[in-house]
Protein backbone atom coordinates (compact mmCIF):
# COMPACT_ATOMS: atom_id res chain seq x y z
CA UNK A 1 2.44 -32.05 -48.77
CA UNK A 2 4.92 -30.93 -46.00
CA UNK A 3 6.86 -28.97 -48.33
CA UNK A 4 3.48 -27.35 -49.40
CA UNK A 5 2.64 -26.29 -45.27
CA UNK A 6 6.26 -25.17 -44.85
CA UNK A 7 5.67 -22.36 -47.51
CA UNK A 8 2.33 -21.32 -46.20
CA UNK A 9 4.00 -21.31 -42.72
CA UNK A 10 6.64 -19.11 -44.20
CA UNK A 11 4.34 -16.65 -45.57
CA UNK A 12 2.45 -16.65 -42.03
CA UNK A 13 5.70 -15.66 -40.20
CA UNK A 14 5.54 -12.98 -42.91
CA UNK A 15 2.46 -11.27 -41.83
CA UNK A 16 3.36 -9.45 -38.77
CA UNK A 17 5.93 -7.33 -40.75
CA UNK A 18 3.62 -7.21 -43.84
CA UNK A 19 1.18 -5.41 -41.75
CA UNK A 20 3.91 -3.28 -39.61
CA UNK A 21 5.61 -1.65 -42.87
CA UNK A 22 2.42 -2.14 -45.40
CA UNK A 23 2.48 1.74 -47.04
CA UNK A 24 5.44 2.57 -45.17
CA UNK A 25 8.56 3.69 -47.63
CA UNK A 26 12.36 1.62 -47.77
CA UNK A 27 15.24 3.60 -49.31
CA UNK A 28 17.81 1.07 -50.80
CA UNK A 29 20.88 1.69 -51.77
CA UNK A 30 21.82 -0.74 -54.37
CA UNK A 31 25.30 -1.44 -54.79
CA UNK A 32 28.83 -3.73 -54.39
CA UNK A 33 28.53 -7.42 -55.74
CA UNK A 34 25.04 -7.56 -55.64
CA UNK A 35 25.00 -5.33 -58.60
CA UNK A 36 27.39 -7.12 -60.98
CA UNK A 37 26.46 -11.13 -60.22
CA UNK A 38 23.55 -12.10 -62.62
CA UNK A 39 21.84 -14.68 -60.17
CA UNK A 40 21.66 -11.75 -57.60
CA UNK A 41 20.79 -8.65 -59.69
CA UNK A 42 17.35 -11.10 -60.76
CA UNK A 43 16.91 -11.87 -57.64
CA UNK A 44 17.72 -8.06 -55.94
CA UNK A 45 14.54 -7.22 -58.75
CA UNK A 46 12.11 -9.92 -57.89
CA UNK A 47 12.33 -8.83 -53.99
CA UNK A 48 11.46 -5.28 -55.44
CA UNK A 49 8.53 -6.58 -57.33
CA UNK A 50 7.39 -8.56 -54.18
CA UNK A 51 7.59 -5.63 -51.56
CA UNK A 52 5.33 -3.55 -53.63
CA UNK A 53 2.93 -6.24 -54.62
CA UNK A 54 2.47 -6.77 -50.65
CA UNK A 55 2.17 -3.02 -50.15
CA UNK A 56 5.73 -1.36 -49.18
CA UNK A 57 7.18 1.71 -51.01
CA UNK A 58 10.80 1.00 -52.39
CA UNK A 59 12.63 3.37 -53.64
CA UNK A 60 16.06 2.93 -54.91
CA UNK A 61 19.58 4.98 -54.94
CA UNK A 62 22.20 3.15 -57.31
CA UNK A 63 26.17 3.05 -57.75
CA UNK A 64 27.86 2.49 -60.75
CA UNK A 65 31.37 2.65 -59.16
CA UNK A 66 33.39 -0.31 -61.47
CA UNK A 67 31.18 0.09 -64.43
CA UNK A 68 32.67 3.63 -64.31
CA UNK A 69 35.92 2.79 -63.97
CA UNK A 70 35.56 0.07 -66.58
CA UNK A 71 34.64 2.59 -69.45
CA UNK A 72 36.86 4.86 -68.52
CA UNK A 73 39.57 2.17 -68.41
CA UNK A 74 38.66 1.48 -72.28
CA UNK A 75 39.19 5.18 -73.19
CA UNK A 76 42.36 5.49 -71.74
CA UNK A 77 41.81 7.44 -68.89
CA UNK A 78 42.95 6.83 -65.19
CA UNK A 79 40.86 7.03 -62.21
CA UNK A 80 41.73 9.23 -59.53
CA UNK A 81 40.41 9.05 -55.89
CA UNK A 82 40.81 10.99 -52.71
CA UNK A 83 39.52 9.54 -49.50
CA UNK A 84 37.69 7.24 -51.21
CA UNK A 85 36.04 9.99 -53.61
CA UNK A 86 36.62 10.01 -57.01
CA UNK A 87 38.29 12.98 -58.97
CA UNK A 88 35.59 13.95 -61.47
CA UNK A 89 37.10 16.64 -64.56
CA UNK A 90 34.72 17.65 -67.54
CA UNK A 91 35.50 14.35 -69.57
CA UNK A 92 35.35 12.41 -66.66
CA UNK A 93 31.42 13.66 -65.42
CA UNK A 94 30.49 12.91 -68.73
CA UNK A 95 31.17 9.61 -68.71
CA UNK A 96 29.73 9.08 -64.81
CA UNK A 97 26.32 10.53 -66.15
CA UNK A 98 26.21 8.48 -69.30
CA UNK A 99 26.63 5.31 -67.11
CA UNK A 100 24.79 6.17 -64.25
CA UNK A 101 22.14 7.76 -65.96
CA UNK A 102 21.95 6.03 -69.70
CA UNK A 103 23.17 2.61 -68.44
CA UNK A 104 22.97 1.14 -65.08
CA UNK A 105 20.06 3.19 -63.99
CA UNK A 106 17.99 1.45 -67.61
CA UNK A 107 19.16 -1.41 -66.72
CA UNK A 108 18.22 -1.80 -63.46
CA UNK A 109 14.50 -0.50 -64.44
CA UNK A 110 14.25 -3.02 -67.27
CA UNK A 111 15.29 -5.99 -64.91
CA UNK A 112 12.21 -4.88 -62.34
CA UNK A 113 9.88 -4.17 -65.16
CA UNK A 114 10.71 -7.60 -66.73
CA UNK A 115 9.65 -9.29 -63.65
CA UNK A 116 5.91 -7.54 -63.37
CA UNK A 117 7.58 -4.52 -61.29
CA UNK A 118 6.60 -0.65 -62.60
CA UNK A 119 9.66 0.84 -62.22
CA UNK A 120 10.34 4.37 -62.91
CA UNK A 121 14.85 5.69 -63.59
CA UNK A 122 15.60 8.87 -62.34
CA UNK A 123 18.76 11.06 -62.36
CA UNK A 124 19.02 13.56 -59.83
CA UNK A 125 18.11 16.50 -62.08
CA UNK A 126 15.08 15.40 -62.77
CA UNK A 127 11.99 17.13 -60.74
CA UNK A 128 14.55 18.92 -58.97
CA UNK A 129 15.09 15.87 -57.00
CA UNK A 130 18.78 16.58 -56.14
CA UNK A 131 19.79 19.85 -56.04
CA UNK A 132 24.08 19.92 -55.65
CA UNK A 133 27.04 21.37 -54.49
CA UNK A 134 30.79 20.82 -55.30
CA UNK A 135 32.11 18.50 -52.67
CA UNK A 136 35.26 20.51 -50.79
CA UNK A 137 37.92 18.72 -49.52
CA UNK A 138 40.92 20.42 -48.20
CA UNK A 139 43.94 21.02 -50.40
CA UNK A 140 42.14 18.93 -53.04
CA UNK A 141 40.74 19.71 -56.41
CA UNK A 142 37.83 17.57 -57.10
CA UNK A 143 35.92 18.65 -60.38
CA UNK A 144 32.70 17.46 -60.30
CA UNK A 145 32.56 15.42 -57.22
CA UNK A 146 29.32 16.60 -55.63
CA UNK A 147 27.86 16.49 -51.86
CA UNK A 148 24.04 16.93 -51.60
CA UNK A 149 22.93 20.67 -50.86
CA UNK A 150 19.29 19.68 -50.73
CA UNK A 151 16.50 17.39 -51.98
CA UNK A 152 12.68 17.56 -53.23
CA UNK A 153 11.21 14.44 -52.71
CA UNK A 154 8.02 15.44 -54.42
CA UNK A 155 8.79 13.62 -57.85
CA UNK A 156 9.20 10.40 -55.19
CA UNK A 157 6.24 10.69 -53.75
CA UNK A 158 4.24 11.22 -57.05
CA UNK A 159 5.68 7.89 -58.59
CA UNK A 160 4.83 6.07 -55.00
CA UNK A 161 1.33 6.93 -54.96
CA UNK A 162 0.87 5.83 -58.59
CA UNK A 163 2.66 2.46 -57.62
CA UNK A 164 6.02 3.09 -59.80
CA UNK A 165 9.28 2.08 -58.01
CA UNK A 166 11.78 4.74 -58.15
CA UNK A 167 14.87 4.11 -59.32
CA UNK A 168 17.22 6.99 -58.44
CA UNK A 169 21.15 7.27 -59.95
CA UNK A 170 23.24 9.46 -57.69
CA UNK A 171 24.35 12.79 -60.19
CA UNK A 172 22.76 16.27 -59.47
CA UNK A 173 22.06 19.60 -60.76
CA UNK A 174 23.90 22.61 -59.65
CA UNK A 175 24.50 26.10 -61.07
CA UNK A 176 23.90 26.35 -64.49
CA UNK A 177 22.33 23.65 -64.78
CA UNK A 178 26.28 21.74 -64.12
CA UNK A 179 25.75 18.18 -63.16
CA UNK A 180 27.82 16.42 -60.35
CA UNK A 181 28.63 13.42 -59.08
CA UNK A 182 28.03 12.28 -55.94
CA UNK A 183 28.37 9.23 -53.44
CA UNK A 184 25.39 6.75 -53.51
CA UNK A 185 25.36 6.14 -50.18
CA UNK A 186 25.18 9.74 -49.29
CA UNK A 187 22.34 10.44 -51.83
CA UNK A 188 20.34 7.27 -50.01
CA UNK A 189 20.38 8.58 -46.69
CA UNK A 190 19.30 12.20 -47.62
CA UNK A 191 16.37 10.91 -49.86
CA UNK A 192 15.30 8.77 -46.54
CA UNK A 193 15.64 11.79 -44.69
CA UNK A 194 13.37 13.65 -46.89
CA UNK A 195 11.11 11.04 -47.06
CA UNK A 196 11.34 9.97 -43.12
CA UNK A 197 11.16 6.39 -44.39
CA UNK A 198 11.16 3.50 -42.60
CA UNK A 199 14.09 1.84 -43.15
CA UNK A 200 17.70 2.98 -45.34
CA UNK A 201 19.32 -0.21 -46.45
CA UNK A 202 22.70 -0.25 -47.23
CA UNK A 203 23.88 -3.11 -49.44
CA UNK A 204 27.63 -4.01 -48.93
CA UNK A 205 30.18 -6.88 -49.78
CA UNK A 206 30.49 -7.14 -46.27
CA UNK A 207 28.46 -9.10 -43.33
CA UNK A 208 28.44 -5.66 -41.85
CA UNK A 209 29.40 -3.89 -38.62
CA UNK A 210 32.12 -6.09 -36.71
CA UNK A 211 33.10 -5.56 -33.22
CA UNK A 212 36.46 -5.70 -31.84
CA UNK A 213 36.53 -9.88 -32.17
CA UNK A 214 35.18 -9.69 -35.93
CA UNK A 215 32.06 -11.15 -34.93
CA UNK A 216 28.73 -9.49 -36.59
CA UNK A 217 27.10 -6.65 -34.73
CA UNK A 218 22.74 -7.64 -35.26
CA UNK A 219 22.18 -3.83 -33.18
CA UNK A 220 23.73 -0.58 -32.63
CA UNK A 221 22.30 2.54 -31.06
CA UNK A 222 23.59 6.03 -31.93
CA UNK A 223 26.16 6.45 -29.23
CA UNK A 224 26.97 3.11 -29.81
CA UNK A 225 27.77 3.37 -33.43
CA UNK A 226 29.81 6.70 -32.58
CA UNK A 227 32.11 5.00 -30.18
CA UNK A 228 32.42 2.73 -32.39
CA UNK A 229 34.21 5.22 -34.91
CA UNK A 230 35.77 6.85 -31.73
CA UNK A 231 37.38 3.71 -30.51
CA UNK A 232 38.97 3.04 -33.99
CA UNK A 233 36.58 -0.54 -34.00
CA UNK A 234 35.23 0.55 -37.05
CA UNK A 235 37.66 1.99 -39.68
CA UNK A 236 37.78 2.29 -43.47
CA UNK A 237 35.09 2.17 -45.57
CA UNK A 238 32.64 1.39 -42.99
CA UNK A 239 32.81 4.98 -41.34
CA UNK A 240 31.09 6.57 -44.13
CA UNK A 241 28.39 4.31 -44.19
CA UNK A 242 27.85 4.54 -40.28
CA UNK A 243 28.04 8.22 -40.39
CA UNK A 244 25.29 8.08 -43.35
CA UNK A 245 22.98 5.98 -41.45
CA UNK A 246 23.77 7.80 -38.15
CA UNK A 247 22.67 11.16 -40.35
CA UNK A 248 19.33 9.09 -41.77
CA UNK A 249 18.24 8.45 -37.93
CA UNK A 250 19.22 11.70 -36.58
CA UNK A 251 17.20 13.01 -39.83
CA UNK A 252 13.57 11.06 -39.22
CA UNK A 253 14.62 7.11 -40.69
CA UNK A 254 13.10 4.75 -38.24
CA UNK A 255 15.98 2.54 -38.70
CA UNK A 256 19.22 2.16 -40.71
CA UNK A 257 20.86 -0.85 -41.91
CA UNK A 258 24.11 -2.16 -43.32
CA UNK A 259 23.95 -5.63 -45.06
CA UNK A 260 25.45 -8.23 -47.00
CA UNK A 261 24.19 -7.36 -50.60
CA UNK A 262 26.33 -11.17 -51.40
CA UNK A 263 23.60 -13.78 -49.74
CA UNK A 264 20.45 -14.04 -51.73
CA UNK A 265 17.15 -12.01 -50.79
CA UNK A 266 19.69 -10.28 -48.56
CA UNK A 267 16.73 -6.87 -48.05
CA UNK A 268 13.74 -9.44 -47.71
CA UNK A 269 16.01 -11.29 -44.79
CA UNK A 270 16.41 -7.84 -43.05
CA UNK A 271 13.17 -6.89 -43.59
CA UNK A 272 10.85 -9.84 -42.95
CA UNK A 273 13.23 -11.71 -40.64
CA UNK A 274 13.61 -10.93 -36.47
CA UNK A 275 17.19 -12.02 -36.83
CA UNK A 276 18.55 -10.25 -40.38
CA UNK A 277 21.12 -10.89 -42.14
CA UNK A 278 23.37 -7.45 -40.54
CA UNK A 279 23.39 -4.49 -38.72
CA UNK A 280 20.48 -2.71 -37.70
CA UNK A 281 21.41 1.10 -36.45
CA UNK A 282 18.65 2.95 -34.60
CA UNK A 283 18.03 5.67 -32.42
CA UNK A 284 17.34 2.97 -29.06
CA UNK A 285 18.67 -0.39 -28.85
């Protein structure tokens, strides 16, 4: 009996943020060891199921980083990357949009489907979603590496309000109908800019913003989150993803959040939880 009253007591702490984001929309980007342990990827889709069920909008923006460099591995071809971007020739994008688009992105929507979700893939051509650019970095040739010129959110909204879950893989249309590939993280916080959602959730293998003593930063406001970057605290791979949630608030996102994708039910934590499971970015403290 007393485990029975703990769960209904743990649905009741529930309600307050059931009721604050019921209708509102939560860009995910889905990504890092969340993505590749079994236990995690069923659980990362049952949270998905349960967020719509209870009446919030998720929408998800996937990687596909190592499964990339896995195939390519196989066909004998070497992965090239400059500041953290990777060089992306003809044979190259091909293989990008056939995983990203023909694999992960399936695979993904079959997971949430299997577990009473309605979820719909996407690739960034599709509806005009993501409309691209070549990414330009000085004295660097990068193919097909892409940066995000602009985005329709209208094939988003149409899935929402027919209850679908979008499921979004990061590779857009340019000239000529030329497809490119681009960073998830970027393409996450420009959807939830279009979409002036809620939340952007940023799934990571680590806890997520540390301070200066490598303990966990719960809170960060803007100018907080540039000194941050200023005062070389931050450095690495965790710039990008402050300057993408930085952009996302700036842009309309309520709030933006970097968390540890490795811990279990790591979004419902964040989201249903005063205390989260990692950083919270926002435009006050």
């Amino acid at each position: 009996m007393q485990k029975k009253l703990e769960k209904i007591r743990t649905l009741f702490e529930s309600l307050p943020y059931i009721r604050k984001f019921y209708n509102k929309t939560i860009v995910i980007k889905y990504g890092g060891h969340a993505m590749v342990d079994d236990e995690l990827k069923k659980s990362f889709a049952r949270d998905m199921v349960l967020m719509k069920y209870v009446g919030i909008n998720p929408v998800i923006v996937h990687g596909g980083g190592p499964q990339i460099g896995g195939l390519l591995k196989r066909l004998g071809k070497e992965s090239r990357f400059v500041k953290g971007i990777r060089v992306t020739d003809n044979e190259t994008m091909d293989v990008v949009e056939m995983v990203l688009v023909g694999k992960v992105n399936k695979e993904i929507v079959g997971l949430i489907n299997h577990f009473g979700g309605r979820a719909v893939g996407l690739g960034g051509k599709d509806g005009g979603l993501i409309t691209a650019k070549r990414l330009k970095i000085k004295g660097e040739e990068m193919g097909f590496a892409g940066d995000v010129e602009s985005i329709d959110p209208g094939v988003i909204r149409t899935l929402e309000e027919n209850n679908f879950i979008p499921v979004i893989a990061p590779v857009g249309g340019g000239d000529e109908g030329l497809s490119y590939n681009i960073n998830a993280d970027t393409v996450a916080g420009k959807i939830a800019a279009a979409l002036k959602a809620e939340k952007l959730i940023l799934l990571t293998d680590v806890q997520g913003v540390l301070d200066k003593n490598k303990k966990l930063i719960s809170s960060l406001s803007l100018s907080e989150a540039r000194s941050l970057i200023t005062k070389k605290v931050a450095v690495g791979g965790m710039i990008p993803k402050l300057q993408c949630c930085m952009e996302a608030v700036a842009g309309g996102v309520s709030t933006a959040h970097i968390i540890d994708g490795r811990i279990e039910h790591a979004v419902m934590l964040e989201v249903f939880t005063d205390e989260g499971v990692g950083t919270a970015i926002g435009l006050k403290k």
